[in-house]
N, C-alpha and C. Protein backbone atom coordinates (compact mmCIF):
# COMPACT_ATOMS: atom_id res chain seq x y z
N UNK A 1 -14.82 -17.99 21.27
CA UNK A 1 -15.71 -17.11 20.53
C UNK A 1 -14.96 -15.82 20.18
N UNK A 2 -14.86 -15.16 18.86
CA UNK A 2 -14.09 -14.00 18.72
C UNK A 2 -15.21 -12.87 18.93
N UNK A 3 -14.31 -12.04 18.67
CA UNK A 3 -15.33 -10.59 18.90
C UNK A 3 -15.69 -10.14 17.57
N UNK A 4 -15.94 -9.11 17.71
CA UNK A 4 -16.83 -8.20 16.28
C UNK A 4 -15.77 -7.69 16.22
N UNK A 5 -14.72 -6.83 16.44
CA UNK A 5 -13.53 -6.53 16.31
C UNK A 5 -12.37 -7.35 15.39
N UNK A 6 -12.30 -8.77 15.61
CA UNK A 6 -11.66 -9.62 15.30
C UNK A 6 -12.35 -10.30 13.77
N UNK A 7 -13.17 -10.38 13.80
CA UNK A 7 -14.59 -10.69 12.44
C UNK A 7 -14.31 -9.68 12.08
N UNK A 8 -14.19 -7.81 12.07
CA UNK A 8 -14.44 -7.21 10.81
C UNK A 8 -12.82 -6.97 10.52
N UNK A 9 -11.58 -7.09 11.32
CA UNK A 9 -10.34 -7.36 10.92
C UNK A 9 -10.11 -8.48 9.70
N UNK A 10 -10.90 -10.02 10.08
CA UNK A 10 -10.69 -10.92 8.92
C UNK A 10 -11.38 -10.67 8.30
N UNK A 11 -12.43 -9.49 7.65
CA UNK A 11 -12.95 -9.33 6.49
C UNK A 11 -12.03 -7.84 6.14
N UNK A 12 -11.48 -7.44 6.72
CA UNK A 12 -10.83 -5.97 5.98
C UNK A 12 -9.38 -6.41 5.84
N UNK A 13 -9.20 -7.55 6.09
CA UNK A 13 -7.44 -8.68 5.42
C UNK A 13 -7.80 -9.40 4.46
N UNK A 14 -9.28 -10.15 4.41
CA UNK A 14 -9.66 -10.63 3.12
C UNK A 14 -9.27 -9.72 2.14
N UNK A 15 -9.95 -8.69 2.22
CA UNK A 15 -10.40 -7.77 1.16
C UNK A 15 -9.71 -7.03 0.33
N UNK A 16 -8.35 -6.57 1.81
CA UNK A 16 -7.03 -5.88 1.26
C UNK A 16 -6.37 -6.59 0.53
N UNK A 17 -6.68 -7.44 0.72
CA UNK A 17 -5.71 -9.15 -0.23
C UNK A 17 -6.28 -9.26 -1.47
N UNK A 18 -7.67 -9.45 -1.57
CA UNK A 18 -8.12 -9.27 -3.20
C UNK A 18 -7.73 -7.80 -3.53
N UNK A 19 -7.60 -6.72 -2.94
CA UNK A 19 -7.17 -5.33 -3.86
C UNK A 19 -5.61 -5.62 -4.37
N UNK A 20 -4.89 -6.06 -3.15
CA UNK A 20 -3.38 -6.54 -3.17
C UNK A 20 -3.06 -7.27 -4.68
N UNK A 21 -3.99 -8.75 -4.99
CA UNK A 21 -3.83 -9.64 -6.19
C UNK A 21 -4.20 -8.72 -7.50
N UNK A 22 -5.70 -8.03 -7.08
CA UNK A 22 -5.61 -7.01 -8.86
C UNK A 22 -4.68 -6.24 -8.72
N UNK A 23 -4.14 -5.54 -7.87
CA UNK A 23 -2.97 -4.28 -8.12
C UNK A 23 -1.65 -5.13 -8.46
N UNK A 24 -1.72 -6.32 -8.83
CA UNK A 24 -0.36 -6.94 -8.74
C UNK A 24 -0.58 -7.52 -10.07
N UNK A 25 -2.39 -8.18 -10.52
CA UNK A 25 -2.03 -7.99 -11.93
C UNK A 25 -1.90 -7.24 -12.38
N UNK A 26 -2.55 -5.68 -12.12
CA UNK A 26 -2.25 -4.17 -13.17
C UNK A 26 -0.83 -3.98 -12.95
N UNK A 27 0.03 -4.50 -12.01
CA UNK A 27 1.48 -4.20 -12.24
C UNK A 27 2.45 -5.07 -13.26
N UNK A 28 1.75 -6.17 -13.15
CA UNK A 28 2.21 -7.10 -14.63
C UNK A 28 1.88 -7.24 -15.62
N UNK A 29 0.41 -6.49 -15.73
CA UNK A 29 -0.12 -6.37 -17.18
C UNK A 29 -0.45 -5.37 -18.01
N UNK A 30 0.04 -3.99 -16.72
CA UNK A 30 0.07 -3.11 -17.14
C UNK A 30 0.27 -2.08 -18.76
N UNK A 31 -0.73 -1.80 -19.80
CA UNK A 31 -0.47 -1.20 -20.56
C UNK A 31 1.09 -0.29 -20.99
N UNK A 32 1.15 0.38 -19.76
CA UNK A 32 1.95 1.33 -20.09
C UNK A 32 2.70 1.59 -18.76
N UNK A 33 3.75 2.12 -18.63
CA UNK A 33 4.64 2.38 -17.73
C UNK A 33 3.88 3.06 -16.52
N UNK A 34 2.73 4.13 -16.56
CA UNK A 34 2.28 4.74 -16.15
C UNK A 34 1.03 4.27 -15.20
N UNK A 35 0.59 3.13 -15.70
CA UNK A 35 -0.24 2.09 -14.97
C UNK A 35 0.69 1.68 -14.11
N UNK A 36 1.81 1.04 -14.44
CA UNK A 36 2.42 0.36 -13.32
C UNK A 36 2.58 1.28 -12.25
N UNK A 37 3.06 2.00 -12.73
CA UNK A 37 3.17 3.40 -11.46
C UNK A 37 2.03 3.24 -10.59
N UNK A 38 1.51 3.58 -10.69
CA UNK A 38 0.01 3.99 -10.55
C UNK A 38 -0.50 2.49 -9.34
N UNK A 39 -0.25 1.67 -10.09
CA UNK A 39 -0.24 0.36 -9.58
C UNK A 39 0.55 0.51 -8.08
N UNK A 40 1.97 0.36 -8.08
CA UNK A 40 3.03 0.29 -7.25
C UNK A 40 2.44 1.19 -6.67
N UNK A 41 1.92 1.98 -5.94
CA UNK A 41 1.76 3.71 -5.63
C UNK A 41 0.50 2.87 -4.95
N UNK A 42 -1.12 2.42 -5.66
CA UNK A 42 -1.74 1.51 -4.78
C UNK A 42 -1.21 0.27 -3.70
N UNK A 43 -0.19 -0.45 -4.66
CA UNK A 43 0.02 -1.61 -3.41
C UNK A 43 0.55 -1.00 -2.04
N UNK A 44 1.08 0.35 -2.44
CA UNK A 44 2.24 0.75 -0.83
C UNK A 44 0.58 1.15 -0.15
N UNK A 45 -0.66 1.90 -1.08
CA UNK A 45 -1.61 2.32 0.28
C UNK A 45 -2.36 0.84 0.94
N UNK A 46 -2.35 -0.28 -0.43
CA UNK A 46 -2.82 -1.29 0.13
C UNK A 46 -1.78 -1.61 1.62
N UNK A 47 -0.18 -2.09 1.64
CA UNK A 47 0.22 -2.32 2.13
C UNK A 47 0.40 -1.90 3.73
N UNK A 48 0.01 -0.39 3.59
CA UNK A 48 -0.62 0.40 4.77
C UNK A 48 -1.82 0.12 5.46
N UNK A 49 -2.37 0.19 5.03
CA UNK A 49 -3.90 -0.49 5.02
C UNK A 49 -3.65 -1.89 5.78
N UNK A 50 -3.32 -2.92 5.19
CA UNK A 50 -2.44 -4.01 6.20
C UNK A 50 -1.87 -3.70 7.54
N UNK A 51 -1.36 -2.74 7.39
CA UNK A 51 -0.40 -2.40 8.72
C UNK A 51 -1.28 -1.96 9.60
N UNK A 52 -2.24 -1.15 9.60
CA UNK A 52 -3.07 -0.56 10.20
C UNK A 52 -4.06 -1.64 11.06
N UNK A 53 -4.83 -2.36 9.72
CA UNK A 53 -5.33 -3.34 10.36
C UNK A 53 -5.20 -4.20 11.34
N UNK A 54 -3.72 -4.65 11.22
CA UNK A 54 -3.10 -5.46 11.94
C UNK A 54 -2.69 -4.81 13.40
N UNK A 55 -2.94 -3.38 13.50
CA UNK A 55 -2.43 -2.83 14.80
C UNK A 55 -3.96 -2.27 15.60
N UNK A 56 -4.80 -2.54 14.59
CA UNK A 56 -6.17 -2.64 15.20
C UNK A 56 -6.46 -4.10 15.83
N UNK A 57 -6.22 -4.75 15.12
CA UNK A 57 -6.34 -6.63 15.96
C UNK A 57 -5.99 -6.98 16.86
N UNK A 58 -4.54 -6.44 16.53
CA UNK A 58 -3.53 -6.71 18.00
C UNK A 58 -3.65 -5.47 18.97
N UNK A 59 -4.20 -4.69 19.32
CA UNK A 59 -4.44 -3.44 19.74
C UNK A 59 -3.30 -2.89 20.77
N UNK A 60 -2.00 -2.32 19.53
CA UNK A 60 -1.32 -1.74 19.91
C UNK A 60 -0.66 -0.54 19.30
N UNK A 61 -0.05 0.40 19.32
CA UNK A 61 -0.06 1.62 18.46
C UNK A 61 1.43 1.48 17.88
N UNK A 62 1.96 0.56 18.03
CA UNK A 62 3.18 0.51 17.03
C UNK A 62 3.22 0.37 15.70
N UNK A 63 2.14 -0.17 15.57
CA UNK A 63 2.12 -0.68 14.20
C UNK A 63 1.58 0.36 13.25
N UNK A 64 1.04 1.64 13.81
CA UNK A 64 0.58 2.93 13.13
C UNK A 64 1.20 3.77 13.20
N UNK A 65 2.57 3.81 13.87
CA UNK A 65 3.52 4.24 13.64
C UNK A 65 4.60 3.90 12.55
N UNK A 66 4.35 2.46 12.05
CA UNK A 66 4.80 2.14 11.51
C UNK A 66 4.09 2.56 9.94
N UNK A 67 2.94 2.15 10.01
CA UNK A 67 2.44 2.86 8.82
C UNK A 67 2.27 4.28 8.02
N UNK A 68 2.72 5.10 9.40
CA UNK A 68 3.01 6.20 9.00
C UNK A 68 4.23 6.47 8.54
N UNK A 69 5.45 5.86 8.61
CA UNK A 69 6.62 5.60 8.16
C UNK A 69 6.54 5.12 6.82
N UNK A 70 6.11 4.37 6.51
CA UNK A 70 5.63 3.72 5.06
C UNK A 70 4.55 4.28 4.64
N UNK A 71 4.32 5.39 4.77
CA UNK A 71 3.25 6.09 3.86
C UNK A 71 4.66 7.11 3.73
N UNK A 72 5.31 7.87 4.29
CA UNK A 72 5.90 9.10 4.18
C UNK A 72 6.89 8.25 3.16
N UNK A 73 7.56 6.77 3.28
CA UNK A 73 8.62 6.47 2.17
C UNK A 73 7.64 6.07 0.85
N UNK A 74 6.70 5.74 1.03
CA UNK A 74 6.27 5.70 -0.28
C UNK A 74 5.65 6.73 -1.29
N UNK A 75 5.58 7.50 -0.19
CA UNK A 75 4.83 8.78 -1.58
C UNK A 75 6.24 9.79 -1.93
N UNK A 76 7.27 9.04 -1.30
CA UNK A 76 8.70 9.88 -1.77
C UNK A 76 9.37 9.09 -2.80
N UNK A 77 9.06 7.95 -2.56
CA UNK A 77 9.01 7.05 -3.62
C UNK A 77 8.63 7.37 -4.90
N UNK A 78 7.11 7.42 -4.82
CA UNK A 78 6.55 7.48 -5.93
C UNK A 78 6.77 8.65 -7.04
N UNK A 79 7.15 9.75 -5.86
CA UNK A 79 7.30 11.11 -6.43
C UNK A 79 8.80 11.15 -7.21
N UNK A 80 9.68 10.52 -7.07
CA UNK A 80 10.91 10.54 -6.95
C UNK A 80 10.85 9.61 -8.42
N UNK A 81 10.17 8.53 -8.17
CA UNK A 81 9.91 7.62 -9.85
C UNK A 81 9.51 8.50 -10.77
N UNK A 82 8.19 9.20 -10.37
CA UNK A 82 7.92 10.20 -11.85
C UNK A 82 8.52 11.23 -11.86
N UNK A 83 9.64 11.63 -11.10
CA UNK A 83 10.36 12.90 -11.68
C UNK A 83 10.83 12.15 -12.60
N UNK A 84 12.03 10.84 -12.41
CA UNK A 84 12.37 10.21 -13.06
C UNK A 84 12.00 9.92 -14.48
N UNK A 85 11.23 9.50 -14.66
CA UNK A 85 10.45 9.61 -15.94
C UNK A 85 9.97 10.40 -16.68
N UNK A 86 9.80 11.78 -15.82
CA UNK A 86 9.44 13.25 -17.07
C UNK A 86 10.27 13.96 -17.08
N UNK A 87 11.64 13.87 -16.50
CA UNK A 87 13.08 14.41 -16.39
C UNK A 87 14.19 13.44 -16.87
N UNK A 88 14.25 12.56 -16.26
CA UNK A 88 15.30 11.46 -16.76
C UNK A 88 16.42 11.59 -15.58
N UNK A 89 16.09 12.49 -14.08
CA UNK A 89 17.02 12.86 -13.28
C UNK A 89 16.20 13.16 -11.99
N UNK A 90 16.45 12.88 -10.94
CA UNK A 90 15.40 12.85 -9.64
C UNK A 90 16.39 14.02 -9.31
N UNK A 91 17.86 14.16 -9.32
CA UNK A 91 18.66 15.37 -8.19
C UNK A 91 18.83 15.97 -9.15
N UNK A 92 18.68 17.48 -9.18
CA UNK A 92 18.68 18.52 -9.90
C UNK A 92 19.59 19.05 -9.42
């Protein structure tokens, strides 16, 4: 028998997974460069979101350490892409 813990984990991995598949078509069907961005920039919080979950299931705190690692590279990421693109140069 699982717990209520374990039941609302496989509905918040369902779910991250359908956000995961549309953010992956807006990254391939993206209008404009700026969607994709935008896109890529969702899958890393989706991808967090995963991580998290997964360290709620297994109930251990590594794994939110880990997501905090991959939140800090991805929004340096992201920031670092659109200098790129409204500069043409990330190191000044």
């Amino acid at each position: 028998m699982t717990g209520t813990i374990e039941i609302a984990c496989m509905v918040a991995l369902a779910a991250i997974a359908v956000a995961a598949l549309l953010n992956l078509y807006r990254l391939v069907v993206g209008p404009d460069v700026l969607d994709r961005i935008l896109a890529l920039d969702t899958m890393v919080i989706n991808a967090i979101a995963l991580i998290v979950v997964m360290g709620v299931w297994y109930g251990t705190a590594i794994y939110f350490e880990a997501a905090l690692l991959f939140a800090m590279v991805g929004f340096l990421t992201t920031v670092a892409f659109c200098k790129y693109l409204l500069r043409g140069d990330v190191i000044e």
